[in-house]
N, C-alpha and C. Protein backbone atom coordinates (compact mmCIF):
# COMPACT_ATOMS: atom_id res chain seq x y z
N UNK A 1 -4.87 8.46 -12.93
CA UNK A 1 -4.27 7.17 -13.17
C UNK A 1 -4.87 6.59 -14.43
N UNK A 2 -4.08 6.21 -15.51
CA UNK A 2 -4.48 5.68 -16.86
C UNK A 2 -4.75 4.52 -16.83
N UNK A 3 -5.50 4.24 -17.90
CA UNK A 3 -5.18 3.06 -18.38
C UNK A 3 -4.43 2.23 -18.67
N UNK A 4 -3.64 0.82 -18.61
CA UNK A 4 -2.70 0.25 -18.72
C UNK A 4 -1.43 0.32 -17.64
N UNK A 5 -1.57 1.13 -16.42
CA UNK A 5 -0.40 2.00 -15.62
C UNK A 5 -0.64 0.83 -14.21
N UNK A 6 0.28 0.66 -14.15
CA UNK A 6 0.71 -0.49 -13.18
C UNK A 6 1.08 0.22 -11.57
N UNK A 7 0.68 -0.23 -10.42
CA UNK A 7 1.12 0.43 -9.59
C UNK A 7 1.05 -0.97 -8.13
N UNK A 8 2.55 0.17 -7.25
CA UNK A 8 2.87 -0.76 -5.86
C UNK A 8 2.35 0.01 -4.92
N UNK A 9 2.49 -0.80 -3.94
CA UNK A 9 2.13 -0.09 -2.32
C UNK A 9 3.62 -0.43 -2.03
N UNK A 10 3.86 0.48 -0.99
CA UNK A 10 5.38 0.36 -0.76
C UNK A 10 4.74 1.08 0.45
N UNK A 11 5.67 0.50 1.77
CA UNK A 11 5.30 0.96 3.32
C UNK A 11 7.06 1.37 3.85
N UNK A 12 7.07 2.71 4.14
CA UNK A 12 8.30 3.06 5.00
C UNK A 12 7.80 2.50 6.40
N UNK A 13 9.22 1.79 6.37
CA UNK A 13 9.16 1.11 8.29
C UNK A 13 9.23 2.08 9.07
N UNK A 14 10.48 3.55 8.73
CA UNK A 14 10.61 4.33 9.74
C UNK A 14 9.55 5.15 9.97
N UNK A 15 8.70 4.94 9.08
CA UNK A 15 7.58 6.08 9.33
C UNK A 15 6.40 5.60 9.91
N UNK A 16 6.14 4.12 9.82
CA UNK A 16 5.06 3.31 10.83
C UNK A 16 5.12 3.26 11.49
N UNK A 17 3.53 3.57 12.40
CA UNK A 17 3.35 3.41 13.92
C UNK A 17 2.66 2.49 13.96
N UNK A 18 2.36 1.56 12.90
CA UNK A 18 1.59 0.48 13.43
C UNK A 18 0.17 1.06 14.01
N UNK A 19 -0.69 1.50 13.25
CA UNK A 19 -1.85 2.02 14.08
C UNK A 19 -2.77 0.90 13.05
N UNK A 20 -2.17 0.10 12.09
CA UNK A 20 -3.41 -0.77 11.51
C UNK A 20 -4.54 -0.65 10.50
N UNK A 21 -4.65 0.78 10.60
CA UNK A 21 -5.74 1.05 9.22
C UNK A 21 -5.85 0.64 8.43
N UNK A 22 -4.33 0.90 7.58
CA UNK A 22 -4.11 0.10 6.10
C UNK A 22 -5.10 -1.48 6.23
N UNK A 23 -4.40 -2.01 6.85
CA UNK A 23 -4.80 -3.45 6.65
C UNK A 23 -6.30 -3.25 7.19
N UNK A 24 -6.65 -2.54 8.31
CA UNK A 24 -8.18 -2.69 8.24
C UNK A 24 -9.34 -2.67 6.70
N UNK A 25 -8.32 -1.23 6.00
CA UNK A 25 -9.11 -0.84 4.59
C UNK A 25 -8.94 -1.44 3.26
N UNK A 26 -7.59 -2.17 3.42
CA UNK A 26 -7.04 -3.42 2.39
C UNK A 26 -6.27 -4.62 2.90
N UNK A 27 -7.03 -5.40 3.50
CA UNK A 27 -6.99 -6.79 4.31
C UNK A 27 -6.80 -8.12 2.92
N UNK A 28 -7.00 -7.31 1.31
CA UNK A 28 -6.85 -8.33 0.49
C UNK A 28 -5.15 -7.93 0.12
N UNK A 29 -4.58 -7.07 0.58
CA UNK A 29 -3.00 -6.96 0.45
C UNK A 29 -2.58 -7.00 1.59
N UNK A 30 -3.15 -6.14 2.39
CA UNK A 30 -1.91 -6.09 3.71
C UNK A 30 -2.62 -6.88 5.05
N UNK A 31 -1.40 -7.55 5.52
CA UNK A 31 -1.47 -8.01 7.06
C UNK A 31 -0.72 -7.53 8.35
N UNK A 32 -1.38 -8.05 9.30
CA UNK A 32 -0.57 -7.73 10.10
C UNK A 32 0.60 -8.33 11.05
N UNK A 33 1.75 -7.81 11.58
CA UNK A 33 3.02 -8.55 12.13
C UNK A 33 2.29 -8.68 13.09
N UNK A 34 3.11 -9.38 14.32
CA UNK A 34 2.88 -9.94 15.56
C UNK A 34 2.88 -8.67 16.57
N UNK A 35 3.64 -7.54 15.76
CA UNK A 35 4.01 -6.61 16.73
C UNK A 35 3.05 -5.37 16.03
N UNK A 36 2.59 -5.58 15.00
CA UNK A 36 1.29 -4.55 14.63
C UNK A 36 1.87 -3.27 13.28
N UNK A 37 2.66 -4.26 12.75
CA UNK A 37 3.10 -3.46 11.56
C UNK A 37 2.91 -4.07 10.36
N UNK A 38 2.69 -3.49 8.96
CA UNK A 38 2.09 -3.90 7.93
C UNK A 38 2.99 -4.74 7.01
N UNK A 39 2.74 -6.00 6.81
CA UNK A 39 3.02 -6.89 5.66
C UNK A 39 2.44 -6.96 4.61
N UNK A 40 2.79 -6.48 3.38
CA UNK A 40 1.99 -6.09 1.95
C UNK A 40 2.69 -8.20 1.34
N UNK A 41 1.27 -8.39 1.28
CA UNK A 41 0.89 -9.80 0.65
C UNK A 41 1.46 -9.83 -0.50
N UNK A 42 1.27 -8.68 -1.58
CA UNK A 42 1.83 -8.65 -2.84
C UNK A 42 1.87 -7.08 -2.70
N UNK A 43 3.08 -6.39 -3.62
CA UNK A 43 3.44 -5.20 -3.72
C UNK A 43 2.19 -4.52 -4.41
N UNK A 44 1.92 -5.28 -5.79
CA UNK A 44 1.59 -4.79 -6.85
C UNK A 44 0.01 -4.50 -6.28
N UNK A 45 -0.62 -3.46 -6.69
CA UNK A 45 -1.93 -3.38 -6.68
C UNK A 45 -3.20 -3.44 -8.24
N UNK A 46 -3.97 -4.55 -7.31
CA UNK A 46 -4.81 -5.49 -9.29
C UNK A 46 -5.79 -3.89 -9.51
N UNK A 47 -6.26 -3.62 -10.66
CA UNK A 47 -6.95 -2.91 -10.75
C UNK A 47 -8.24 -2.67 -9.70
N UNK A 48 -8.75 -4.04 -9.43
CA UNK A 48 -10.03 -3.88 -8.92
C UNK A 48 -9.56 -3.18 -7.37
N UNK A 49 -8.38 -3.43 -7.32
CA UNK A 49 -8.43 -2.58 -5.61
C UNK A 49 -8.08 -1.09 -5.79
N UNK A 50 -7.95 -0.70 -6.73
CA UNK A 50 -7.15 0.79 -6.93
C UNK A 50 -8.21 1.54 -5.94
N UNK A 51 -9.39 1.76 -5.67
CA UNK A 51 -9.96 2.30 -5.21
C UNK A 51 -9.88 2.26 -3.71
N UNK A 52 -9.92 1.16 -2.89
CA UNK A 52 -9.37 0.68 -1.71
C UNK A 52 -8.17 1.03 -1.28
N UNK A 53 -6.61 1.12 -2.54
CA UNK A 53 -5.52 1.41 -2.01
C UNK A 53 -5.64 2.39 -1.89
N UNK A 54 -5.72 3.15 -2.43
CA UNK A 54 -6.01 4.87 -2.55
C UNK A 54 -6.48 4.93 -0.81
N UNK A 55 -7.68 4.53 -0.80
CA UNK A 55 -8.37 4.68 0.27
C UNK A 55 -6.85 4.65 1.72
N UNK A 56 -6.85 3.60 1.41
CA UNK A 56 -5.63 3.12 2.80
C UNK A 56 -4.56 3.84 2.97
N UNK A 57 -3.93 4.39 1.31
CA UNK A 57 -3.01 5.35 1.62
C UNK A 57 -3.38 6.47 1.79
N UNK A 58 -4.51 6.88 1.56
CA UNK A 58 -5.06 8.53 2.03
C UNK A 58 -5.39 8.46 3.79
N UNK A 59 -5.74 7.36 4.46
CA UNK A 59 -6.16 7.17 5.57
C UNK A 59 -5.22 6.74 6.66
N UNK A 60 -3.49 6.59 5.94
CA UNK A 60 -2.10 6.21 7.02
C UNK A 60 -2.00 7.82 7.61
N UNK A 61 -2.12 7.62 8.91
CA UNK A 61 -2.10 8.86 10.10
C UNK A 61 -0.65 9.13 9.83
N UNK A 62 0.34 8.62 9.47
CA UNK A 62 1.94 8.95 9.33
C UNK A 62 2.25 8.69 7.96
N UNK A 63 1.70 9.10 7.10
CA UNK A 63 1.73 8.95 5.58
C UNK A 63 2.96 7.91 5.19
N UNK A 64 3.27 6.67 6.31
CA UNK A 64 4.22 5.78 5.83
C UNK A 64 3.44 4.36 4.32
N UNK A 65 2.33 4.62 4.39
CA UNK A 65 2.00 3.85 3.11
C UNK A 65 1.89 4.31 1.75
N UNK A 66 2.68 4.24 0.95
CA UNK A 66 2.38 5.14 -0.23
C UNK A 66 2.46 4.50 -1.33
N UNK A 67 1.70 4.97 -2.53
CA UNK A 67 1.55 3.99 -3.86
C UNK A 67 2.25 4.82 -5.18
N UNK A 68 2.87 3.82 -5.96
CA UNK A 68 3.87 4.22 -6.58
C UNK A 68 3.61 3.60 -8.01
N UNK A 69 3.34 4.43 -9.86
CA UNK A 69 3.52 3.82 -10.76
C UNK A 69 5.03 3.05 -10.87
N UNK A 70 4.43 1.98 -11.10
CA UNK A 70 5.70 0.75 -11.91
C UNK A 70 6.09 1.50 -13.50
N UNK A 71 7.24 1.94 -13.33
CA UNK A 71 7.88 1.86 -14.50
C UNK A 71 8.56 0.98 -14.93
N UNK A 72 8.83 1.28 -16.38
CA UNK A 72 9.99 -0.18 -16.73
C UNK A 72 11.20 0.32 -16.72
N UNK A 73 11.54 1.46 -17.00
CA UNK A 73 12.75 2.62 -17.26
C UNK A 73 13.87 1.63 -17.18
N UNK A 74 14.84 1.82 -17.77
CA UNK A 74 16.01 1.41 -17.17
C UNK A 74 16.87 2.39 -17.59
N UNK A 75 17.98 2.25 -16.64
CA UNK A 75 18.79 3.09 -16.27
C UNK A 75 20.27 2.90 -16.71
C-alpha cells in the first residue's frame, strides 16, 4: 500500500455472521447493530488505522469485511 492511496472498508451483509471482531479490533470505525452486525462509522480508512483495518479484515471468520483502494477512475 503506497503512499498517497486512499482506501474503504466495505462489509458484505450476505456474508456476515455477526460474530463482532471487526468492531472489537476497530471500534474507531465500526459499531455494532442491535442485532450484532457491523456499522462502518465512516467508509474511508485515515492512515493512522491502516494497521488495525488490515488487522480486522484479516481476522472476519467469513471474510465479509474487506478493504478496497479508492480510485477516482471514471468510466
Amino acid at each position: 500500500m503506497g503512499l498517497g492511496m486512499r482506501y474503504r472498508l466495505r462489509v458484505n451483509p450476505i456474508a456476515c455472521s455477526g460474530h463482532g471482531m471487526c468492531a472489537e479490533l476497530l471500534p474507531e470505525i465500526i459499531e455494532i447493530d442491535p442485532w450484532g452486525f457491523p456499522i462502518l462509522a465512516s467508509p474511508g480508512v485515515p492512515p493512522g488505522l491502516m494497521d488495525h483495518a488490515k488487522r480486522a479484515v484479516d481476522a472476519c471468520p467469513t471474510l465479509a469485511l474487506l478493504m478496497e483502494e479508492i480510485t477516482d477512475r471514471a468510466f
